[in-house]
N, C-alpha and C. Protein backbone atom coordinates (compact mmCIF):
# COMPACT_ATOMS: atom_id res chain seq x y z
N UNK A 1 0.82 -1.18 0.00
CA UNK A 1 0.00 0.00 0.00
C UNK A 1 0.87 1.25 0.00
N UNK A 2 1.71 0.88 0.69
CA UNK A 2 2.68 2.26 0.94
C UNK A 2 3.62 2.88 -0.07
N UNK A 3 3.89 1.11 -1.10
CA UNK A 3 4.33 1.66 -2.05
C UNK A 3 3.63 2.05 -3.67
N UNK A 4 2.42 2.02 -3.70
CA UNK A 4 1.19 2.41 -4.20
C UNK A 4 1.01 3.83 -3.98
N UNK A 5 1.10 4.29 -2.69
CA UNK A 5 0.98 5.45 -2.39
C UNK A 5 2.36 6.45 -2.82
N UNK A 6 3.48 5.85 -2.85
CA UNK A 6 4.58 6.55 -3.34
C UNK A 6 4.65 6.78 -4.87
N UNK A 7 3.99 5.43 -5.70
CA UNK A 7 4.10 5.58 -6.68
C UNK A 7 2.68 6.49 -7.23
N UNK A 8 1.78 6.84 -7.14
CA UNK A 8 1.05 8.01 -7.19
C UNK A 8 1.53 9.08 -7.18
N UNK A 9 2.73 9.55 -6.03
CA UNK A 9 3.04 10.67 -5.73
C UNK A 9 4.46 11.11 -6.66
N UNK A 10 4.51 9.80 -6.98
CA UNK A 10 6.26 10.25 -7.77
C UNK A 10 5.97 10.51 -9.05
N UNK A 11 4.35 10.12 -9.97
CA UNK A 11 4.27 10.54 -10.93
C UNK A 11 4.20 12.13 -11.29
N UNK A 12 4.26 12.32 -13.01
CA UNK A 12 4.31 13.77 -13.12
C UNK A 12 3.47 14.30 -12.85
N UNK A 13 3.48 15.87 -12.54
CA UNK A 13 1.61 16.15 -12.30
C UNK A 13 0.93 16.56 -13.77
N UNK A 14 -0.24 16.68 -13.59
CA UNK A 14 -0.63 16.58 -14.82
C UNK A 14 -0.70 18.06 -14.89
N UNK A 15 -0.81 18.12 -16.38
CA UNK A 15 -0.62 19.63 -17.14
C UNK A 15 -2.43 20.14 -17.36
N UNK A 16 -2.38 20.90 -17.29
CA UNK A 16 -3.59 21.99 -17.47
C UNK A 16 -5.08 21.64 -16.25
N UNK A 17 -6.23 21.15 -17.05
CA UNK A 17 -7.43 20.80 -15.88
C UNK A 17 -7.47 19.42 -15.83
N UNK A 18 -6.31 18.71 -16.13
CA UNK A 18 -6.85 16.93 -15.80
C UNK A 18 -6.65 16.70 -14.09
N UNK A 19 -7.37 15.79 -13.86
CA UNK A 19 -7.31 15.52 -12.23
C UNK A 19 -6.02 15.30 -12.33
N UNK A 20 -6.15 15.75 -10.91
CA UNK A 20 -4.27 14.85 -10.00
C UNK A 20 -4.27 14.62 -8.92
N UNK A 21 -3.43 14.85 -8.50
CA UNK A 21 -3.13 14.21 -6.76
C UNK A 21 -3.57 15.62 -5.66
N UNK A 22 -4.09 15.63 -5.31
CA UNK A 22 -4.90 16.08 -3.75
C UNK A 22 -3.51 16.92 -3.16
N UNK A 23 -3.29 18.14 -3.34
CA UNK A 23 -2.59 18.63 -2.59
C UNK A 23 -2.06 18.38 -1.46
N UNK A 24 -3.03 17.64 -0.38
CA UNK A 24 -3.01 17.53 0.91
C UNK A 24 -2.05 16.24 0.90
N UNK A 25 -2.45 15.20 -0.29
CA UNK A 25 -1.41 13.80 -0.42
C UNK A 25 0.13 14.20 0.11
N UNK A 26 0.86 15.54 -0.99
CA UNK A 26 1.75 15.57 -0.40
C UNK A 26 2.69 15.52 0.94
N UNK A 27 1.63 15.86 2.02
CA UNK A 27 2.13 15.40 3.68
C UNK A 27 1.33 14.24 4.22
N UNK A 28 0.91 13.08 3.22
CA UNK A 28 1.21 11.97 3.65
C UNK A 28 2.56 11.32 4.16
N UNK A 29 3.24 11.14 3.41
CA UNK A 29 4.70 10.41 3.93
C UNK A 29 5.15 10.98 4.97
N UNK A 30 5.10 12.65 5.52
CA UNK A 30 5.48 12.82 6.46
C UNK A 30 4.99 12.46 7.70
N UNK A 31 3.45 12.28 7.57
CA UNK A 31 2.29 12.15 8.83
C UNK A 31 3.25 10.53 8.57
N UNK A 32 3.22 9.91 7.70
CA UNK A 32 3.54 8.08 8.09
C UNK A 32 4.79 8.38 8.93
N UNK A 33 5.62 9.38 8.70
CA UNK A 33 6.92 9.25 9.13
C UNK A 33 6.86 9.26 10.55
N UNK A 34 5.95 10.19 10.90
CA UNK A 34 6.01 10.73 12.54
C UNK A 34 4.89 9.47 12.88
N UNK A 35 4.27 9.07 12.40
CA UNK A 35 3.78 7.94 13.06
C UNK A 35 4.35 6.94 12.91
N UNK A 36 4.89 6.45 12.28
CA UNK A 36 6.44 5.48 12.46
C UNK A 36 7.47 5.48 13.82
N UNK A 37 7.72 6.77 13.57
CA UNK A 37 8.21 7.72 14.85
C UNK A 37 7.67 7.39 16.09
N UNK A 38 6.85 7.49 16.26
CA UNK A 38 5.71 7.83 17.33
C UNK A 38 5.89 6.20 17.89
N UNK A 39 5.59 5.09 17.06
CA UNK A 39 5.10 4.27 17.51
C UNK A 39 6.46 3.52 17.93
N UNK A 40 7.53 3.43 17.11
CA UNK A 40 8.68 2.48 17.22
C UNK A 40 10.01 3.13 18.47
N UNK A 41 9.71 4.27 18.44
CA UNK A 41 10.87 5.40 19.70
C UNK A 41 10.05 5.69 20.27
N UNK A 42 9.24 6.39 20.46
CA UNK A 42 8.45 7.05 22.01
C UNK A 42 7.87 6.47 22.59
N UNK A 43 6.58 5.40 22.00
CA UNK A 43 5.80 4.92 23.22
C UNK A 43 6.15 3.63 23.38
N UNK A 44 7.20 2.85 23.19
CA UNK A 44 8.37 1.93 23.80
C UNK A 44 8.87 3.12 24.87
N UNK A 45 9.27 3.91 25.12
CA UNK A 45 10.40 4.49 25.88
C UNK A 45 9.64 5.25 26.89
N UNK A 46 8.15 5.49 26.93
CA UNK A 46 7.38 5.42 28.00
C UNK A 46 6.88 4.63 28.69
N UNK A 47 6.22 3.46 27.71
CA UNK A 47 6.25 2.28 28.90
C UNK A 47 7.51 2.11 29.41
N UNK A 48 8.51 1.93 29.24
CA UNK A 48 9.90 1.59 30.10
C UNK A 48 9.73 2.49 31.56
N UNK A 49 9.71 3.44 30.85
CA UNK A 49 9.85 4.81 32.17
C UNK A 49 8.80 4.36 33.09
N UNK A 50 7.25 3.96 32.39
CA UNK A 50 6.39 4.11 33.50
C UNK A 50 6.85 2.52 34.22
N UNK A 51 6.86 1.50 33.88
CA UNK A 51 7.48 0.34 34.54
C UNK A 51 8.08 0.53 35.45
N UNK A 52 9.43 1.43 35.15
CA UNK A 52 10.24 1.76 36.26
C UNK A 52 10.17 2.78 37.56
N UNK A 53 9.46 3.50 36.97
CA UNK A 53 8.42 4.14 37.98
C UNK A 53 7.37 3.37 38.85
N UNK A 54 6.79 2.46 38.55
CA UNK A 54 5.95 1.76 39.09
C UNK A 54 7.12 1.06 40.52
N UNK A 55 8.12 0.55 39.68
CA UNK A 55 8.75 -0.44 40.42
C UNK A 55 9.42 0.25 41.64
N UNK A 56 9.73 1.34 41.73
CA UNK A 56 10.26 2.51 42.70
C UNK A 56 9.07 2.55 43.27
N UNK A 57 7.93 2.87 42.78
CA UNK A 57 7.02 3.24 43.63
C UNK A 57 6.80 2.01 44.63
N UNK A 58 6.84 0.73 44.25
CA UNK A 58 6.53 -0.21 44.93
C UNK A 58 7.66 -0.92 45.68
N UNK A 59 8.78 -0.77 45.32
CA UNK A 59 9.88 -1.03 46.28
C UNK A 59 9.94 0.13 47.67
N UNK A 60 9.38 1.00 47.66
CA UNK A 60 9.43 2.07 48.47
C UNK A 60 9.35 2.04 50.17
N UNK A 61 9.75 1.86 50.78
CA UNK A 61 9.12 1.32 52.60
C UNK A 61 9.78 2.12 53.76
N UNK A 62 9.12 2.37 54.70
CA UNK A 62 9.57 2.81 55.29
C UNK A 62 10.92 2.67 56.23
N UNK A 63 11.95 3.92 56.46
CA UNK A 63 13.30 3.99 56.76
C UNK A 63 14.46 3.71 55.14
N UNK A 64 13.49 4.00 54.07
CA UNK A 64 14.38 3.63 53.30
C UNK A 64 14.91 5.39 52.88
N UNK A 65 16.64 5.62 52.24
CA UNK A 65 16.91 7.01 52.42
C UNK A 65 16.50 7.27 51.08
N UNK A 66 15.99 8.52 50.53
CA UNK A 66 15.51 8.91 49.15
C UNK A 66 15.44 10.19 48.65
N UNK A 67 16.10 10.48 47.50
CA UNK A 67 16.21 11.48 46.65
C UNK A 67 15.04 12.14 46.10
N UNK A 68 14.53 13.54 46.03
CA UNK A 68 13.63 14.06 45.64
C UNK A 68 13.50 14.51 44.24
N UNK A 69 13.05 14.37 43.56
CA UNK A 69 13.38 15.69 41.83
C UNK A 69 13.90 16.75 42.48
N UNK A 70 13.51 17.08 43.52
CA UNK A 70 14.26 19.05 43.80
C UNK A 70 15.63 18.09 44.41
N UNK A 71 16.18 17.29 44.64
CA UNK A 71 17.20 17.00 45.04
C UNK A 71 17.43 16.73 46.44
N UNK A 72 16.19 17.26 47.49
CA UNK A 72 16.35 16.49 48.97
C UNK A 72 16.50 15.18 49.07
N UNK A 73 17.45 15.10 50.34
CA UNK A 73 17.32 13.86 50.43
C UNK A 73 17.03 14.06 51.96
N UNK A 74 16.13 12.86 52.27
CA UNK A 74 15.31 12.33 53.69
C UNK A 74 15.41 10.62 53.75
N UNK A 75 14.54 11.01 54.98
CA UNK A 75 14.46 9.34 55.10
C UNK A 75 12.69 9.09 55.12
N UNK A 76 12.22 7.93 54.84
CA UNK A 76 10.87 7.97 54.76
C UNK A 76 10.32 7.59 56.05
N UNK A 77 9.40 8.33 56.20
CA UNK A 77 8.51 8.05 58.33
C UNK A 77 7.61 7.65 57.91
N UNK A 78 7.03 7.91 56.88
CA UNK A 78 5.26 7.44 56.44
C UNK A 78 5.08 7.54 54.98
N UNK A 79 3.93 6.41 54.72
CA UNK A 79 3.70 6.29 53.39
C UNK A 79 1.92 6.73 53.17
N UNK A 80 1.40 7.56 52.17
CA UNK A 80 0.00 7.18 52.54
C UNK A 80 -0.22 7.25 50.78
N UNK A 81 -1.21 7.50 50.25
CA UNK A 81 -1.77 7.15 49.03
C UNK A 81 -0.96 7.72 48.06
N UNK A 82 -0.70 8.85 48.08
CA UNK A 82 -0.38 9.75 46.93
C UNK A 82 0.83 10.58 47.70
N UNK A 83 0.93 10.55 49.24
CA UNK A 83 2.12 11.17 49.88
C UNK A 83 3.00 10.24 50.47
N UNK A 84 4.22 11.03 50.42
CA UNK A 84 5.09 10.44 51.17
C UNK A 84 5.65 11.56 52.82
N UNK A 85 5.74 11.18 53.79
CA UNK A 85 6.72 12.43 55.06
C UNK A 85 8.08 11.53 55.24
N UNK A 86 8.90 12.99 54.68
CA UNK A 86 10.05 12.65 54.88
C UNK A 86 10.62 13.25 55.93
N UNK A 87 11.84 12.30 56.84
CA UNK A 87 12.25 13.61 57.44
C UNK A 87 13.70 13.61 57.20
N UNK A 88 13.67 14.88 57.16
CA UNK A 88 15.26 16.13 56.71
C UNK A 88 16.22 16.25 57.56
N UNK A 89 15.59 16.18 58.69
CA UNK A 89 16.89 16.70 59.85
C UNK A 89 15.80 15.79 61.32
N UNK A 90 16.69 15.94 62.11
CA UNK A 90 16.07 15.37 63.95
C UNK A 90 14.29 16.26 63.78
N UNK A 91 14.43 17.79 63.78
CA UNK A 91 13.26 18.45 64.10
C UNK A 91 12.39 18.87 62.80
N UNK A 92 12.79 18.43 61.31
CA UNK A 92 12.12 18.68 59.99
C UNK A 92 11.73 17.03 59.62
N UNK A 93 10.34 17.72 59.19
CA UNK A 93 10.22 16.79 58.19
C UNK A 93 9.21 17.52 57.31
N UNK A 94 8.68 16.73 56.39
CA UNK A 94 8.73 17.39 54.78
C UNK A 94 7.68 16.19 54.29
N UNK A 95 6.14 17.20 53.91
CA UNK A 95 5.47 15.73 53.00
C UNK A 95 6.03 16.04 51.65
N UNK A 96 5.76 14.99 50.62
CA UNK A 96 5.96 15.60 49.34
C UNK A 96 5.34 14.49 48.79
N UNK A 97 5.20 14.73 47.94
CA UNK A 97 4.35 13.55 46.67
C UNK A 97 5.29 12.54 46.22
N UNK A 98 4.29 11.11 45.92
CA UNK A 98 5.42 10.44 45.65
C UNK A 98 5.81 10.23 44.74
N UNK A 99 5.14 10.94 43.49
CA UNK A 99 5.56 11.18 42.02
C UNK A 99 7.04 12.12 42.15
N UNK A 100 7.55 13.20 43.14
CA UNK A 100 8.53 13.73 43.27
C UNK A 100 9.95 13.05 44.07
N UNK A 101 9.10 11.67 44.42
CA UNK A 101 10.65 10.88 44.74
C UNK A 101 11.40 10.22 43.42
N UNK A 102 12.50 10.76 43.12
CA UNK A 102 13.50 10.88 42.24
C UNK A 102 14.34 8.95 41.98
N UNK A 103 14.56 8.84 43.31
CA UNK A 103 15.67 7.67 43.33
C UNK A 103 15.72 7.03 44.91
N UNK A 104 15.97 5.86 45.20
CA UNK A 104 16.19 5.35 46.54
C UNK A 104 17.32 5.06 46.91
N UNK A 105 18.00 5.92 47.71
CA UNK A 105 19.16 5.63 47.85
C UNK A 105 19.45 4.05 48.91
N UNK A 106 20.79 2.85 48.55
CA UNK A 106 21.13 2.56 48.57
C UNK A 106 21.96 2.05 50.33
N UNK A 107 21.52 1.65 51.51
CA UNK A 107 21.84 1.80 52.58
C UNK A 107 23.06 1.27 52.81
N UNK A 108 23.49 0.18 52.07
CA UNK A 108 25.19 -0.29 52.38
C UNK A 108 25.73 0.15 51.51
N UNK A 109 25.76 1.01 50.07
CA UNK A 109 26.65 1.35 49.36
C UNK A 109 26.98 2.97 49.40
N UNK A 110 25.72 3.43 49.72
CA UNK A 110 25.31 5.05 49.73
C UNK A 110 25.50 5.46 48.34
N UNK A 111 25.20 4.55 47.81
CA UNK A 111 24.76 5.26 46.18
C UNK A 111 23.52 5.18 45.27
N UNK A 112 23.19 5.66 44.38
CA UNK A 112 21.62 5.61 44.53
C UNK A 112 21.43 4.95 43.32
N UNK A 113 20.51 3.96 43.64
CA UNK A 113 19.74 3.15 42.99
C UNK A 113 19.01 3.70 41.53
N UNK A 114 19.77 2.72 40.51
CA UNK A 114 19.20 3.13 39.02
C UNK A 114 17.87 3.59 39.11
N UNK A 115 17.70 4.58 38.11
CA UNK A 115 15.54 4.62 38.13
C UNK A 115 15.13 3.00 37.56
């Protein structure tokens, strides 16, 4: 089909009032391109992300130490649906969402755990 559709488009255009090809035909191949695009690089490389997101989210427990997107790091006191309380120091602690925990850091290596 696709190459049906190329060969339509590669012919000459026609001269004076005979039909031809649909103006609009010409950004076919590009719309196929970005949907080519679309389907074979990006939404492979979001499910990955969300997988791995999932799996952070669910490895997650309390006393484990963890990195924020803004870059805090705490330790976790409580878990509840959609929050996490971290605490920062002896007398801080800090709720934050748990879409904004970044990474879990690592308790015998002190390095932080791939996403």
């Amino acid at each position: 089909m696709l190459f049906a559709l190329l060969v339509l488009l590669a012919e000459d255009p026609p001269k004076g009032d005979a039909p031809g090809v649909a103006p609009w035909m010409q950004f076919v191949p590009i719309i196929l391109i970005f949907a080519l695009f679309y389907f074979l690089l990006i939404l492979p490389a979001q499910r990955k992300e969300r997988k791995q997101r999932e799996a952070l989210f669910s490895a997650l427990k309390k006393n484990d130490e963890v990195v924020t997107a803004g870059g805090i790091i705490g330790v976790v006191q409580n878990i509840k649906d959609d929050e996490v309380v971290l605490k920062i120091d002896e007398n801080a602690k800090m709720r934050v969402l748990k879409s904004s925990i970044a990474r879990i850091i690592a308790k015998d290596t002190q390095s932080p755990v791939s996403q």
